[in-house]
N, C-alpha and C. Protein backbone atom coordinates (compact mmCIF):
# COMPACT_ATOMS: atom_id res chain seq x y z
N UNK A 1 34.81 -74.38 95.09
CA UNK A 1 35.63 -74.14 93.93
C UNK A 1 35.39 -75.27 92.93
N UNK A 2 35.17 -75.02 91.76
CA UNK A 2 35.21 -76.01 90.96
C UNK A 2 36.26 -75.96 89.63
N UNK A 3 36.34 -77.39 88.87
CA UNK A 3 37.39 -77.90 88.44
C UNK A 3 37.58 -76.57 86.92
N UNK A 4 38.66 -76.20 86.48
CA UNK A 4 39.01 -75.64 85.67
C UNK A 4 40.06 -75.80 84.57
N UNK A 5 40.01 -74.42 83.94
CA UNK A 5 41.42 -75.36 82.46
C UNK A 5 41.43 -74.05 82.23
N UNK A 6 43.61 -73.78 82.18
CA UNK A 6 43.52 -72.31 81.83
C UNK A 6 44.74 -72.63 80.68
N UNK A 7 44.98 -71.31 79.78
CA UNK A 7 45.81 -71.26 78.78
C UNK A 7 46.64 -70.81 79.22
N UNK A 8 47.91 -70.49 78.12
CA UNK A 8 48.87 -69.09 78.65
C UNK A 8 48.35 -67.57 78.54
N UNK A 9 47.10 -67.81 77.72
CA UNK A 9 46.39 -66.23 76.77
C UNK A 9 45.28 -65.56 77.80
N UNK A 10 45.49 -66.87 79.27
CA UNK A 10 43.94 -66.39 79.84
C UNK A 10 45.02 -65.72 81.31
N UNK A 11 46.21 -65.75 81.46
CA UNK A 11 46.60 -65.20 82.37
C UNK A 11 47.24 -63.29 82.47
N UNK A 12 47.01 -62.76 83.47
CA UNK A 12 47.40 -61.41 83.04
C UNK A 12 48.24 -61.46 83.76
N UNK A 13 49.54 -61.29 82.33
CA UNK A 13 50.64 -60.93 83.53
C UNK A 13 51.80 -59.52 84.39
N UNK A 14 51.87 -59.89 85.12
CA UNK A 14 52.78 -58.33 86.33
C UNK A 14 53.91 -58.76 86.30
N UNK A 15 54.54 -57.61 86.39
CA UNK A 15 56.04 -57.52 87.02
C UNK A 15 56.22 -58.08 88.24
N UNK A 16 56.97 -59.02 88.21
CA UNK A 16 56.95 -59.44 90.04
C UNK A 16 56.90 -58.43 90.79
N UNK A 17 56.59 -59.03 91.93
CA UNK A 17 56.74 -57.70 93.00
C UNK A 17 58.12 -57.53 93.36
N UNK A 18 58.11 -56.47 94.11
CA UNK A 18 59.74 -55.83 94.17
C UNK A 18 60.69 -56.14 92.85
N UNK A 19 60.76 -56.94 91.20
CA UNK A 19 61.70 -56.70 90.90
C UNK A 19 61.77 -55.38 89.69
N UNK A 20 62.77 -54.98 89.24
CA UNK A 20 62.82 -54.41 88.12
C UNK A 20 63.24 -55.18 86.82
N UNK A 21 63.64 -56.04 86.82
CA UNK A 21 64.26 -56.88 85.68
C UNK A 21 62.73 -57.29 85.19
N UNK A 22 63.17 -57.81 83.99
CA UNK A 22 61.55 -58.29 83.14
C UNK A 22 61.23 -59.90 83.19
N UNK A 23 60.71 -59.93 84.64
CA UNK A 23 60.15 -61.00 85.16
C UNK A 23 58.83 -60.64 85.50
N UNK A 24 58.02 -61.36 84.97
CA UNK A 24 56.54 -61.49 84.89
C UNK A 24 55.45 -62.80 85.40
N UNK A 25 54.80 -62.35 86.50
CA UNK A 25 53.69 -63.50 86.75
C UNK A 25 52.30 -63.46 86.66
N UNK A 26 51.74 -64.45 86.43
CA UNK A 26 49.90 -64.35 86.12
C UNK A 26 49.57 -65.46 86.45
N UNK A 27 48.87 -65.23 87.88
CA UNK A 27 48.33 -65.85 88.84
C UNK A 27 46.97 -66.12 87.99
N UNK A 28 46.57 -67.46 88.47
CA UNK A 28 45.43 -68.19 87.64
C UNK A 28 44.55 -68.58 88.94
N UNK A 29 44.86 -69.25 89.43
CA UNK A 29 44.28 -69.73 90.54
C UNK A 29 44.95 -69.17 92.21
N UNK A 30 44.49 -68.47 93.14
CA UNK A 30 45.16 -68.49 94.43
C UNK A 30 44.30 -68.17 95.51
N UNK A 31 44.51 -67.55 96.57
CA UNK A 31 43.78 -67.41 98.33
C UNK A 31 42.57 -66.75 97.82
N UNK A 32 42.68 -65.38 97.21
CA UNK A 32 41.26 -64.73 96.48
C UNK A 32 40.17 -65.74 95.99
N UNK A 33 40.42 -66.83 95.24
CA UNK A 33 39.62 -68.05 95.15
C UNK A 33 39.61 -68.76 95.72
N UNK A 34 39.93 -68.60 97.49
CA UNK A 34 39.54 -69.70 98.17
C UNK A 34 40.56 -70.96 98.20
N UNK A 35 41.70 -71.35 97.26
CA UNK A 35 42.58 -72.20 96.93
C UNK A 35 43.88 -71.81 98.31
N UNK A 36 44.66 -72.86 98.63
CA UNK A 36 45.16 -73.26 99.37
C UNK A 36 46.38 -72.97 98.74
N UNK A 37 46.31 -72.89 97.54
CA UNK A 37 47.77 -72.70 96.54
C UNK A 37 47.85 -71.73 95.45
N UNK A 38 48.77 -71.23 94.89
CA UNK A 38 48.84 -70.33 93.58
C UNK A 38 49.16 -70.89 92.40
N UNK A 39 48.67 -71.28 91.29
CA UNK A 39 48.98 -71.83 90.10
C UNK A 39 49.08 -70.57 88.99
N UNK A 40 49.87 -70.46 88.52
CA UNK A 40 50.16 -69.20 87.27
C UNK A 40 50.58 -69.59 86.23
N UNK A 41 51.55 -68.72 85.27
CA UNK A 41 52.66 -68.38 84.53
C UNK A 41 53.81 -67.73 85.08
N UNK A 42 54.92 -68.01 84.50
CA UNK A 42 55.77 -66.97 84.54
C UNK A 42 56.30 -66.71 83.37
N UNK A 43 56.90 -65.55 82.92
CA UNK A 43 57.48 -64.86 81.82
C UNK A 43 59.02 -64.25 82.06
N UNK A 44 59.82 -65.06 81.64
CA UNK A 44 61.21 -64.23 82.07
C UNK A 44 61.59 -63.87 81.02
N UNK A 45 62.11 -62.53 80.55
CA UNK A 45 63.02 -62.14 80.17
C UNK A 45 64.59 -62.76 79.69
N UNK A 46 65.14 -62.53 78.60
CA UNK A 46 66.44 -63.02 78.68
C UNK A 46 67.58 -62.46 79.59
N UNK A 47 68.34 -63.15 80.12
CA UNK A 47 69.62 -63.26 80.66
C UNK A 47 68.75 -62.02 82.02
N UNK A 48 67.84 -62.45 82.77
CA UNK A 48 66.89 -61.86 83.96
C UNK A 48 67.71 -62.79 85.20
N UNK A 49 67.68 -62.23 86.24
CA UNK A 49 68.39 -63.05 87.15
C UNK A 49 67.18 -62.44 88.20
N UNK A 50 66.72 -63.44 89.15
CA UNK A 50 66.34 -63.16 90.53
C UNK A 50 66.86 -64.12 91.81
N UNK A 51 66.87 -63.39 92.23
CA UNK A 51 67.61 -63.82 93.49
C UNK A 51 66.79 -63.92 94.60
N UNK A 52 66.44 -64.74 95.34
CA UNK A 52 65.28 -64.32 96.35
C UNK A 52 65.05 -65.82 97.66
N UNK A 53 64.97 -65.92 99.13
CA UNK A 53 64.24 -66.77 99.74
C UNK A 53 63.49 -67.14 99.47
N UNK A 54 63.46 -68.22 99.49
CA UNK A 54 61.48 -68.55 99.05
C UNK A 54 60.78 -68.65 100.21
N UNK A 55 59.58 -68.04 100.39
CA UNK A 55 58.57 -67.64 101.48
C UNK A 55 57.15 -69.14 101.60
N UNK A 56 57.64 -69.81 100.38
CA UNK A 56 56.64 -70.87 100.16
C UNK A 56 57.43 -71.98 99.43
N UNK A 57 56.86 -73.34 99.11
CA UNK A 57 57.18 -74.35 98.88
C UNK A 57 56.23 -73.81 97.10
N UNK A 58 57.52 -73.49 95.84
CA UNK A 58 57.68 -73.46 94.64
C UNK A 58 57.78 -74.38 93.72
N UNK A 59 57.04 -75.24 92.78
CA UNK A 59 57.19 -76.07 91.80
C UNK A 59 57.21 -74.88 90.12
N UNK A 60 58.36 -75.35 89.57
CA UNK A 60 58.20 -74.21 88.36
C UNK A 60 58.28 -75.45 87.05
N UNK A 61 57.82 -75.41 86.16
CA UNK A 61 57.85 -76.42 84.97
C UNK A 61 58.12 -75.16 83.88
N UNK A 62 58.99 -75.75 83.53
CA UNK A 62 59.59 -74.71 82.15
C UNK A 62 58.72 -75.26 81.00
N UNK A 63 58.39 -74.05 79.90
CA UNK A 63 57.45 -74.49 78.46
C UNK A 63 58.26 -73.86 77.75
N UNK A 64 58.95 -72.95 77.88
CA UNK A 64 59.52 -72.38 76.53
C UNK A 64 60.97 -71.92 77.32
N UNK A 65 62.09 -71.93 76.24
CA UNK A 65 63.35 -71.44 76.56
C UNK A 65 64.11 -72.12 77.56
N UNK A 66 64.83 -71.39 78.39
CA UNK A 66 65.35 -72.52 79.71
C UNK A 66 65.87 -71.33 81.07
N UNK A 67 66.20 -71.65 82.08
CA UNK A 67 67.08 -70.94 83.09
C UNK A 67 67.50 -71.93 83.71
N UNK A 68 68.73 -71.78 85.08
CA UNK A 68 69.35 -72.24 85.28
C UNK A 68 69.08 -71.44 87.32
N UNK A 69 68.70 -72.75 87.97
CA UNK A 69 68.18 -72.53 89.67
C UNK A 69 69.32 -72.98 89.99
N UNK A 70 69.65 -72.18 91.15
CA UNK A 70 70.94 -72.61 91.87
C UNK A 70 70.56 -72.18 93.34
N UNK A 71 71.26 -73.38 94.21
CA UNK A 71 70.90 -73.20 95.68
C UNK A 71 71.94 -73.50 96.15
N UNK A 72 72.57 -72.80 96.98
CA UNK A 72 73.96 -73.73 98.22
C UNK A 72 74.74 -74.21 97.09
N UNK A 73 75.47 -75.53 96.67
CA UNK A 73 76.19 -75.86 96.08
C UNK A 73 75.17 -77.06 94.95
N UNK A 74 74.10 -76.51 95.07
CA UNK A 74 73.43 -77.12 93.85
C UNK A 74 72.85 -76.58 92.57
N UNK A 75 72.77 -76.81 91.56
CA UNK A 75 72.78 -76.04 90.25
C UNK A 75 72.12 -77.11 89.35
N UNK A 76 70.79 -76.13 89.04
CA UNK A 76 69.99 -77.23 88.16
C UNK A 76 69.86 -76.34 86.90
N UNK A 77 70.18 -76.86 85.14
CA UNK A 77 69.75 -76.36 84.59
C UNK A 77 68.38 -76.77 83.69
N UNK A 78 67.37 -76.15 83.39
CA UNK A 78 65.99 -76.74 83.07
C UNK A 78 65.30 -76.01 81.36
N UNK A 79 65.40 -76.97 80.71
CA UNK A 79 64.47 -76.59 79.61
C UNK A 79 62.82 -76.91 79.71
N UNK A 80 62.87 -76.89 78.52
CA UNK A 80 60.77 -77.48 77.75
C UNK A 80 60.83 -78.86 78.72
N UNK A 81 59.94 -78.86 79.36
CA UNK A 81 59.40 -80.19 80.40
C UNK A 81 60.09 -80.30 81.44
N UNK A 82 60.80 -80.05 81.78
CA UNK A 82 61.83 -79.85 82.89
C UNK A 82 60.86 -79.35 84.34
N UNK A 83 61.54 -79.99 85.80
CA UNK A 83 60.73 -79.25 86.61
C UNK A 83 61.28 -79.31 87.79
N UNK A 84 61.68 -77.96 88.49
CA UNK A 84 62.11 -77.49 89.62
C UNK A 84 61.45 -77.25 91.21
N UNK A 85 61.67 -78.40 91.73
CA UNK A 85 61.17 -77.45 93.31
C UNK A 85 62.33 -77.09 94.31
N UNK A 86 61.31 -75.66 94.60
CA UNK A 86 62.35 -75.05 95.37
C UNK A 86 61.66 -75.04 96.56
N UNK A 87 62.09 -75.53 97.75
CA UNK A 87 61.50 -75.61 98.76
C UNK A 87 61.46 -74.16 99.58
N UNK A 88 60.64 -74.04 100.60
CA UNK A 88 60.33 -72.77 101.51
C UNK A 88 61.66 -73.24 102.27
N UNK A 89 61.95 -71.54 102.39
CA UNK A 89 63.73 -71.39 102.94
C UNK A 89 64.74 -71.14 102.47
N UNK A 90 64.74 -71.82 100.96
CA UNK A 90 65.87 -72.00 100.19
C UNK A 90 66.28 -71.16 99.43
N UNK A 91 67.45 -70.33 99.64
CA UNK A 91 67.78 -69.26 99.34
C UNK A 91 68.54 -69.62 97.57
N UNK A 92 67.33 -68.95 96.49
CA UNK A 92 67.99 -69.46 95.30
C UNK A 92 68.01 -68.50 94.30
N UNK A 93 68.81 -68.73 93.22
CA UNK A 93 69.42 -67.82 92.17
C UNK A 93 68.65 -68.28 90.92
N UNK A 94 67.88 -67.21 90.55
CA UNK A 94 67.27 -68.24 88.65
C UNK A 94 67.79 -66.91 88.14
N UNK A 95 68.56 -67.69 86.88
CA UNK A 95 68.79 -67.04 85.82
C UNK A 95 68.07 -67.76 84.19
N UNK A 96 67.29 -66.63 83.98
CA UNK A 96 66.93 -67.02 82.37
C UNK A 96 68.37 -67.45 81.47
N UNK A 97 67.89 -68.16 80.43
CA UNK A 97 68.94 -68.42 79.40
C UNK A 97 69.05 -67.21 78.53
N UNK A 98 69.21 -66.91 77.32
CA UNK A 98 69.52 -66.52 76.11
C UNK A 98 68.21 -65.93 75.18
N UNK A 99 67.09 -66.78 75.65
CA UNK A 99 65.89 -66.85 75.00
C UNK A 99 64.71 -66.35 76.17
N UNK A 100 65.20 -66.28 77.10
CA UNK A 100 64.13 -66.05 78.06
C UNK A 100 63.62 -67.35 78.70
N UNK A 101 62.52 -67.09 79.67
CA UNK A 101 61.06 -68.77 79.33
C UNK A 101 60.33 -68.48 79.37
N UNK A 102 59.32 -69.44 79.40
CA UNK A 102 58.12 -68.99 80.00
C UNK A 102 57.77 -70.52 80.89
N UNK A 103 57.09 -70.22 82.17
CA UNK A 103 57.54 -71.19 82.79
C UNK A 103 55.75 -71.41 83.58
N UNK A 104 55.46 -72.39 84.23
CA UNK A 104 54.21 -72.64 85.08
C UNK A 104 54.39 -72.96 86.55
N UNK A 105 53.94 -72.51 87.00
CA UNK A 105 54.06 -72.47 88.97
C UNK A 105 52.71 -73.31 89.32
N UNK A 106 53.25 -73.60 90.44
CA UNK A 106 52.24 -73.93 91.33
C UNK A 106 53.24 -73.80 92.98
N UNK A 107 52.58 -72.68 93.66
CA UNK A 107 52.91 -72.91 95.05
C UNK A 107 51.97 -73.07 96.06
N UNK A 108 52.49 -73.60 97.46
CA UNK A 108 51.83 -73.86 98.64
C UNK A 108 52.64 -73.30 99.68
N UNK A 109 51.93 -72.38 100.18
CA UNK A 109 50.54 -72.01 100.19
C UNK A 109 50.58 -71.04 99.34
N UNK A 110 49.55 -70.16 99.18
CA UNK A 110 49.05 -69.17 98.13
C UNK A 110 50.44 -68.32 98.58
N UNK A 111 51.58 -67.99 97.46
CA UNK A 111 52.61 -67.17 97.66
C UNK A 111 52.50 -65.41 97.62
N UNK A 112 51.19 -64.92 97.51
CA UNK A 112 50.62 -63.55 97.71
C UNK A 112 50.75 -63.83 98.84
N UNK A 113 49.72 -64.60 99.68
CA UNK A 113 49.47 -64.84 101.09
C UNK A 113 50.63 -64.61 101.75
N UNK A 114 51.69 -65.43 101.26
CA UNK A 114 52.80 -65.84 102.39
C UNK A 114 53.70 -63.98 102.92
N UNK A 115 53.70 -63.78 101.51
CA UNK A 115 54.33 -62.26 101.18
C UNK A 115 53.82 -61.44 102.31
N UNK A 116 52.47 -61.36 102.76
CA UNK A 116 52.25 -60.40 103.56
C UNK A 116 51.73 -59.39 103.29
């Protein structure tokens, strides 16, 4: 594998899997390339809520807009530069703000993979 540089314009992005709300990801790097991890985009929607375990160890860096991760009795809210990990296990709540975001991932291991 060699070293790379991606935009927001070079990712194509999907509806997450399983949701219906307008949450969107575009995987850049993951297991298909041999990588150990998934690096993307994400695209949320305003006032989008997902709810979900995490199946992998999640880093999300917000670029545009904000949401608000909540786990157990912890509650983080995150704008532009801001950055969230959600560890594998951790049963958590993201809600977009008002504006939506758009946000950048990187998980370990490749989170297609983990899915099954």
């Amino acid at each position: 594998m060699k070293m790379q540089g991606f935009t927001l314009a070079d990712a194509v992005m999907e509806r997450s899997p399983g949701q219906a709300a307008d949450i969107f990801a575009g995987d850049l790097v993951g297991g298909t390339d041999g990588a150990p991890i998934t690096i993307g985009y994400g695209r949320w929607g305003p006032h989008t809520t997902l709810s979900e375990t995490m199946a992998v160890d999640d880093v999300m860096v917000v670029l545009e807009g904000g949401l608000t991760v909540s786990s157990d009795d912890l509650e983080v809210s995150a704008g532009p530069g801001d950055i969230v990990h959600m560890p594998k296990g951790a049963v958590v709540t993201i809600v977009a703000g008002a504006a939506g975001a758009v946000t950048a991932y990187v998980t370990y291991p490749d989170w297609r993979a983990a899915r099954g």
